[in-house]
Protein backbone atom coordinates (compact mmCIF):
# COMPACT_ATOMS: atom_id res chain seq x y z
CA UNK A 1 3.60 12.41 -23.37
CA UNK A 2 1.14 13.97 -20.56
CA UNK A 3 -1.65 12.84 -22.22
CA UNK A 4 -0.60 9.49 -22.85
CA UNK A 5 0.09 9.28 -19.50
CA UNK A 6 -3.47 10.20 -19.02
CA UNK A 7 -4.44 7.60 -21.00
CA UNK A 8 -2.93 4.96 -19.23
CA UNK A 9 -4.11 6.48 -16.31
CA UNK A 10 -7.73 6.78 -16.80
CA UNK A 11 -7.60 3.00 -18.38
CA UNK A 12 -6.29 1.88 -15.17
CA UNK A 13 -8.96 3.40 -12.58
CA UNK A 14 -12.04 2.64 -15.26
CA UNK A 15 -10.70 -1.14 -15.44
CA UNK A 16 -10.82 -1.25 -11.12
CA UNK A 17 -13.78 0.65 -10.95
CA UNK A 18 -15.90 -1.92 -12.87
CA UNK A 19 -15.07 -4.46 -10.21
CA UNK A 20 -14.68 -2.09 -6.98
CA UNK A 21 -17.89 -0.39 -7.16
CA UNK A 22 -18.72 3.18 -5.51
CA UNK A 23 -14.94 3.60 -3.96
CA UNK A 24 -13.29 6.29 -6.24
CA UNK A 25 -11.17 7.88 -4.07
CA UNK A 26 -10.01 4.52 -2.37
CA UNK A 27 -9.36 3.11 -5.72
CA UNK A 28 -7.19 6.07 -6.82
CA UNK A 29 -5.29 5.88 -3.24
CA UNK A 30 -4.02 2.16 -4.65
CA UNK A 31 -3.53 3.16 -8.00
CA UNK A 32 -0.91 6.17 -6.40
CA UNK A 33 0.53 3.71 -4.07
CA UNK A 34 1.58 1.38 -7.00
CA UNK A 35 2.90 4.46 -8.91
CA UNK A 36 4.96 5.69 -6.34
CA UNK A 37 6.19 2.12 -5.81
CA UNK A 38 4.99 1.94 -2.01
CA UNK A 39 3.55 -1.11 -0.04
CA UNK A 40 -0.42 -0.96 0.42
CA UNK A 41 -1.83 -1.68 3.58
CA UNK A 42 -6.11 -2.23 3.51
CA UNK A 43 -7.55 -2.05 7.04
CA UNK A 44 -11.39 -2.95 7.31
CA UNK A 45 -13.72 -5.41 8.62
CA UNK A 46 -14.06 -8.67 6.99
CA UNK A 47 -16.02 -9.03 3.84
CA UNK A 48 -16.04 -5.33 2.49
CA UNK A 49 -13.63 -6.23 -0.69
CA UNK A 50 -10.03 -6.10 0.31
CA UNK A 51 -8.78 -9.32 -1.06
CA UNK A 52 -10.69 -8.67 -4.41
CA UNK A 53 -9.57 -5.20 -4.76
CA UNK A 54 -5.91 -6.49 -4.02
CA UNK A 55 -6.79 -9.36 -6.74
CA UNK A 56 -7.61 -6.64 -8.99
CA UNK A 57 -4.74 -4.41 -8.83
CA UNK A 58 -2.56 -7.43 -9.68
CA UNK A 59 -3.97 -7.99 -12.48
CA UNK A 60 -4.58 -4.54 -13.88
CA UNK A 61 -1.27 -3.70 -13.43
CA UNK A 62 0.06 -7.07 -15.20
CA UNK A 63 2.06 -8.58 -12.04
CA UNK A 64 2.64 -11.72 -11.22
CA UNK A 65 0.47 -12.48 -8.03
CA UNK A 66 0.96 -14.67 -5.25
CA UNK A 67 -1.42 -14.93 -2.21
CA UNK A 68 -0.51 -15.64 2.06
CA UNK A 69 -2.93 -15.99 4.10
CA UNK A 70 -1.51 -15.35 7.63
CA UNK A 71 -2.00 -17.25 10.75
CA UNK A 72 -0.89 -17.64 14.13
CA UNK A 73 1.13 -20.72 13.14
CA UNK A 74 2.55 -19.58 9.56
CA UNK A 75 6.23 -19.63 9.85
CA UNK A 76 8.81 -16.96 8.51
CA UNK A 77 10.02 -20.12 6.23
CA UNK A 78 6.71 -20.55 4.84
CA UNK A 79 7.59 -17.08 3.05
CA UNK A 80 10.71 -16.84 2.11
CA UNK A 81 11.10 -20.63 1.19
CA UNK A 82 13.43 -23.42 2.24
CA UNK A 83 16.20 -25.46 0.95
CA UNK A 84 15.63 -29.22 0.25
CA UNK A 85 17.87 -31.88 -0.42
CA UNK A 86 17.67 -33.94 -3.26
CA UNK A 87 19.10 -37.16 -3.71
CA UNK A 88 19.60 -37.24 -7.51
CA UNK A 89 21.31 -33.70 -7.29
CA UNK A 90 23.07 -34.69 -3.64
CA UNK A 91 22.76 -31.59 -2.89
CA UNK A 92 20.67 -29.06 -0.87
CA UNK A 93 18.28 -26.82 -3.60
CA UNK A 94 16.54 -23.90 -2.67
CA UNK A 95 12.86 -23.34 -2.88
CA UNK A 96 11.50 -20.31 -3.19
CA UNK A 97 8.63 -19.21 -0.98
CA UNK A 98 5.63 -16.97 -2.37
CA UNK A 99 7.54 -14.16 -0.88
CA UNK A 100 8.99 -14.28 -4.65
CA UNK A 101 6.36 -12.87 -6.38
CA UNK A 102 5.59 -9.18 -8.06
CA UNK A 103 2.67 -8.70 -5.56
CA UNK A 104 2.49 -10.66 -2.82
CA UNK A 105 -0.90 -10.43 -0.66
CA UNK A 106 -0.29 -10.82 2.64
CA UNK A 107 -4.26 -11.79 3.69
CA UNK A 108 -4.88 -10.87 7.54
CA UNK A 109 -1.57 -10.24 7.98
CA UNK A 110 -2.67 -9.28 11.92
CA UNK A 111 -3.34 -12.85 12.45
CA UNK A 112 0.51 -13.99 11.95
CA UNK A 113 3.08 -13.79 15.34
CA UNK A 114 5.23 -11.06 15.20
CA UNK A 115 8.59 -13.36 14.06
CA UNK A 116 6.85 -13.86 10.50
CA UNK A 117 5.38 -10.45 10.35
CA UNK A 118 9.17 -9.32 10.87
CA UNK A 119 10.44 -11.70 8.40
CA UNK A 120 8.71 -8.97 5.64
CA UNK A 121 10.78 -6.09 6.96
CA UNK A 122 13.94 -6.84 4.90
CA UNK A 123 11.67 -7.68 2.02
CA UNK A 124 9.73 -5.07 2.28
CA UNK A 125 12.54 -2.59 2.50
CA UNK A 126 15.50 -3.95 0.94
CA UNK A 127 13.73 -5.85 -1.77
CA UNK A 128 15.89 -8.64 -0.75
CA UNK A 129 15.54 -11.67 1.42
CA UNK A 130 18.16 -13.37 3.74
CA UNK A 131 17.71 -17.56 3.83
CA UNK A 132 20.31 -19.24 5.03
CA UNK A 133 22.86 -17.51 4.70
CA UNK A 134 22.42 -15.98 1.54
CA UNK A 135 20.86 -12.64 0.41
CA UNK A 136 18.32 -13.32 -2.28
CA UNK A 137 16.97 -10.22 -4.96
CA UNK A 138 12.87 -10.55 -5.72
CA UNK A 139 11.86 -9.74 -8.77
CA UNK A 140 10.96 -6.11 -9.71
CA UNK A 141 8.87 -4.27 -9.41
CA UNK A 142 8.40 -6.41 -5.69
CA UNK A 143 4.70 -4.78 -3.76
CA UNK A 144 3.37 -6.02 -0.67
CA UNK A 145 -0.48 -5.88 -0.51
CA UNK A 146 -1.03 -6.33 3.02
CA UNK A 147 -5.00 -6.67 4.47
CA UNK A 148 -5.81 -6.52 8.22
CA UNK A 149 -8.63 -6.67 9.85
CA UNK A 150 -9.72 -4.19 12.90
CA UNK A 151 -7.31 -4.74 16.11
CA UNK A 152 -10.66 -5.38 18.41
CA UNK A 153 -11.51 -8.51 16.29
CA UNK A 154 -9.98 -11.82 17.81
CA UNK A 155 -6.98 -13.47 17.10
CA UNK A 156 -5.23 -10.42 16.33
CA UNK A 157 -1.46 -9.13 17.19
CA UNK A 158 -0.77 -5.40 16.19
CA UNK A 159 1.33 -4.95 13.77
CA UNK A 160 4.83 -2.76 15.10
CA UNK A 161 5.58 0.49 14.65
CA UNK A 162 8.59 -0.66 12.27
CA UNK A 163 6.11 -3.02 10.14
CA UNK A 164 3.68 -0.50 9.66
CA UNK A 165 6.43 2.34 9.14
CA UNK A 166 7.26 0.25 5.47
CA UNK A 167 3.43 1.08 4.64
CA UNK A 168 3.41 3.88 2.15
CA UNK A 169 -0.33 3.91 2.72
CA UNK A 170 -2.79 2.45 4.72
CA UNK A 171 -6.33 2.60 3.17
CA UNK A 172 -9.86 1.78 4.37
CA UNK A 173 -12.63 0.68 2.20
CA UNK A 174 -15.53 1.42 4.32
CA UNK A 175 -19.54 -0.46 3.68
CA UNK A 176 -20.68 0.27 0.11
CA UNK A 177 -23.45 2.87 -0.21
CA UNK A 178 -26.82 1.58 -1.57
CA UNK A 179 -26.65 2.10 -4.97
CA UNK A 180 -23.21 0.42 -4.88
CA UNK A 181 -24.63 -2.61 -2.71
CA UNK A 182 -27.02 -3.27 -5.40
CA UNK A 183 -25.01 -3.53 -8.11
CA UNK A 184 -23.06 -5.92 -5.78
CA UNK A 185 -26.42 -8.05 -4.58
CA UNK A 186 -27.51 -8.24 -8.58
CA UNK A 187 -24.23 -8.48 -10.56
CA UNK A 188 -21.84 -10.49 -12.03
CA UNK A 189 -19.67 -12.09 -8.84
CA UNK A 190 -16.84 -9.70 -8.69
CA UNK A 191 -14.46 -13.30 -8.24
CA UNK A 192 -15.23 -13.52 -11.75
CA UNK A 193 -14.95 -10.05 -13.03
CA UNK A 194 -11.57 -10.20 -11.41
CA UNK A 195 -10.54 -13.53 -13.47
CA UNK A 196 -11.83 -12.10 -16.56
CA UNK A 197 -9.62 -8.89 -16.59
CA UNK A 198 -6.91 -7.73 -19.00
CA UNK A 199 -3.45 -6.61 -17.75
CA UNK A 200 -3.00 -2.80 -18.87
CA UNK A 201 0.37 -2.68 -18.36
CA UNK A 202 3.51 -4.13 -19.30
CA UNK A 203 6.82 -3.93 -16.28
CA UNK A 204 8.42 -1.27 -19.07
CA UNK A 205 5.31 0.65 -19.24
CA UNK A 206 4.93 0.67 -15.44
CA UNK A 207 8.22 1.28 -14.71
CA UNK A 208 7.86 4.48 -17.53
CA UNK A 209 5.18 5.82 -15.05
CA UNK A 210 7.11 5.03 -11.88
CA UNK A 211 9.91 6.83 -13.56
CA UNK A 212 7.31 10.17 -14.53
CA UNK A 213 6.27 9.91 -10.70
CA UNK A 214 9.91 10.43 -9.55
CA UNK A 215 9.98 13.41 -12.36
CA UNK A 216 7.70 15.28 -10.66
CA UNK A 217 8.34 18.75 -9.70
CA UNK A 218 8.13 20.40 -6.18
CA UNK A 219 9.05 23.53 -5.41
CA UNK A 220 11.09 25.54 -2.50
CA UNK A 221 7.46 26.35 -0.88
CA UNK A 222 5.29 23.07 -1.57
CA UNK A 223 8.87 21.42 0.30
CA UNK A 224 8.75 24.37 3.25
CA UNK A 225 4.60 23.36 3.54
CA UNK A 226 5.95 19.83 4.12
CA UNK A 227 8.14 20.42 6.25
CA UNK A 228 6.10 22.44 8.42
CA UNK A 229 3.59 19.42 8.39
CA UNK A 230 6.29 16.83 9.40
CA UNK A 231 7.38 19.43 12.06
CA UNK A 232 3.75 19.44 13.17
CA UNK A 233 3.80 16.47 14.14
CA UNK A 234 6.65 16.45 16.62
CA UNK A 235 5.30 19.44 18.49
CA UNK A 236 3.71 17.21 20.96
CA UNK A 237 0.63 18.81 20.59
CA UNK A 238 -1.10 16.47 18.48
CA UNK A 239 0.73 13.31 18.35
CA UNK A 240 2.85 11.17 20.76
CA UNK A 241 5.79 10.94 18.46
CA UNK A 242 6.04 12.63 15.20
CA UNK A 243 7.10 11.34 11.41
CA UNK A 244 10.28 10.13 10.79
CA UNK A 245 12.55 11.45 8.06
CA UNK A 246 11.34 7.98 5.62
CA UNK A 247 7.40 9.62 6.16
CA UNK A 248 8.29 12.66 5.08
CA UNK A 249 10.20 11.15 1.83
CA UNK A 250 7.34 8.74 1.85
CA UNK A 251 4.68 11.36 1.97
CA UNK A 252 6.36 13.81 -0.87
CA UNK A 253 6.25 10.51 -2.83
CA UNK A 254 2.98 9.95 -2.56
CA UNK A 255 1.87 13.66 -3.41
CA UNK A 256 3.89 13.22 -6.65
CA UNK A 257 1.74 10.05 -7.75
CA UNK A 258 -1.54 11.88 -6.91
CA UNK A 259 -0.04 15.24 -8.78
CA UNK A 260 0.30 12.85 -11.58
CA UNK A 261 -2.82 11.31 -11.70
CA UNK A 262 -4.37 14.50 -11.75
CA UNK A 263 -2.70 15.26 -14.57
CA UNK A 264 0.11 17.35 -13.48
CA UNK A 265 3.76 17.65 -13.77
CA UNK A 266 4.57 19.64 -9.90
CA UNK A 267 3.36 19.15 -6.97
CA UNK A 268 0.17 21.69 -5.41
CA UNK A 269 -0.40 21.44 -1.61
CA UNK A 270 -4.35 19.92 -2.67
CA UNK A 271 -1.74 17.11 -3.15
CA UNK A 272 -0.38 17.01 0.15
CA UNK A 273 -3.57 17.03 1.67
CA UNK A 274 -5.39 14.75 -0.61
CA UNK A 275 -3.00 11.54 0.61
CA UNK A 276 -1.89 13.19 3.79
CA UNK A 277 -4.32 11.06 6.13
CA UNK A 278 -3.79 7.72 4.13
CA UNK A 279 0.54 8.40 4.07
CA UNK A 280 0.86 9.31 8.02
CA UNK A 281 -1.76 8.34 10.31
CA UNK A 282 -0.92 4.96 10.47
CA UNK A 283 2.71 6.01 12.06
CA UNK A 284 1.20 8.12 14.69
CA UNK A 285 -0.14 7.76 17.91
CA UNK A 286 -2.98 10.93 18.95
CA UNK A 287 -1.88 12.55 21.79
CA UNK A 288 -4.26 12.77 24.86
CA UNK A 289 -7.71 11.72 25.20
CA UNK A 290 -9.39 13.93 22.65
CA UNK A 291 -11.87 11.67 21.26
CA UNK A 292 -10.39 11.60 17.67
CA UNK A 293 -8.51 8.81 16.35
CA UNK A 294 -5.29 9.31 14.08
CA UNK A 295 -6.89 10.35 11.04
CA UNK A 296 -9.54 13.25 12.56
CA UNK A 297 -6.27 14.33 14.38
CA UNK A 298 -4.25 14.69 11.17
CA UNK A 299 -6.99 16.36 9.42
CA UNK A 300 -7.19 18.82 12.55
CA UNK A 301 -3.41 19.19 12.26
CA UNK A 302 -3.80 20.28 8.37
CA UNK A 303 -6.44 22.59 9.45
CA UNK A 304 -3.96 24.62 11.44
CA UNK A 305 -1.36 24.60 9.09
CA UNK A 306 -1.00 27.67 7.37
CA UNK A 307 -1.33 26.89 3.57
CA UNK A 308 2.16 28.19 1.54
């Protein structure tokens, strides 16, 4: 079973690789996102590869895609979808919005007003949506791919603490080195690469993995390690505020996808720490004015953590 689990595994990253070149560890952060069945969020500047990379995890993992691009005037309607009436019916029939995909990619979802960022939350937590009147189930599995660009670009609004808090991870690709850029500058255009791939998975064989995620083991002291992380962060010391009881769910989560892809059945603390930055700095705030941003701090934080 393990090793066709490997398999899969393997087929999956090789397949994304081929498009996103020279970004391993980035790619393998999505991949355990999508396994643990969390929401991705891709923070970089423009250009750099997240829509493509988003493109290509649809595809790879066989789900039915559907693409937002956010801006300032995009309406929580334009989402979720709006009833019509039609004369031949005489009656009002609904129309779903893209919100009603398996993957939908929210593109520069920083440039949208807070009212249709908020009108994710419910989908994004509840896998449901609420239009007029009536509660509405999206199909499953349901992931929000979200890209943003930097907060110091224009025409930005930050996303709140509550948005962000439905982000299992929040990734950054970061400039290609130069062997990578020259593949890019003399290649195929990755567009078409990304048109051209195979699905690897069917929702049964996903959902099988999902499943084996959730079957991972953790034991009394991997838990105790995590909990003295989470507590970590609530000393004051070295954030504002510290993780809320859904990070801490959300981060054990995480570890389990990563102890699977690594070909494990229990979790190790190199587990932990290997999607530790990616699972919590987005939530946190550094305290002070010590020069590091969230990520350095939670690295710092690890560092002083006594290992179990």
């Amino acid at each position: 079973m393990m090793m066709n689990t490997q398999h899969k595994i393997k087929s999956l990253l090789d397949q994304l690789n081929t498009v996103i070149v020279g970004k391993e560890a980035q790619v393998q952060d999505c991949v355990a996102c999508l396994l643990a069945g969390g929401h991705l969020l891709i923070e970089d500047v423009p250009g750099v590869g997240k829509t493509t990379l988003a493109h290509a995890l649809s595809r790879t993992f066989g789900l039915q895609f559907s693409r937002v691009q956010f801006t300032a005037d995009l309406m929580p309607s334009d989402l979720t979808g709006v009833s019509v009436y039609e004369r031949g019916k005489e009656a009002f029939v609904f129309h779903p919005g893209p919100v009603f995909a398996q993957v939908l990619l929210a593109d520069e979802i920083n440039r949208a007003s807070p009212k249709t960022q908020s009108a994710l939350l419910e989908a994004m937590e509840e896998k449901q949506v609420s239009v007029e009147g009536e509660t509405r189930a999206l199909p499953h599995p349901f992931f929000v791919i979200a890209t943003q660009n930097p907060h110091d670009q224009l025409g930005t609004f930050a996303l709140p603490e509550s948005q962000l808090d439905r982000f299992l991870m929040r990734i950054s690709i970061g400039y290609p080195d130069r062997a990578a850029e020259r593949l890019l500058l003399a290649g195929t255009d990755r567009r078409d690469m990304v048109d051209s791939m195979l699905p690897l998975l069917s929702d049964d064989e996903l959902a099988e993995l999902q499943r084996q995620v959730q079957a991972v083991h953790t034991a009394e002291p991997l838990l105790n390690y995590v909990q003295d992380l989470i507590a970590a962060t609530r000393s004051g010391r070295w954030f504002l505020q510290g993780l809320s009881p859904r990070a801490g769910i959300a981060l054990v989560r995480a570890a389990k996808a990563q102890a699977l892809i690594s070909g494990r059945d229990y979790v190790a603390p190199d587990d932990v720490q290997a999607v530790l930055p990616q699972t919590i700095a987005h939530r946190l705030v550094p305290v002070g004015d010590a020069g590091r941003g969230a990520v350095e701090q939670v690295r710092a934080m690890v560092d002083a953590t006594p290992l179990p």
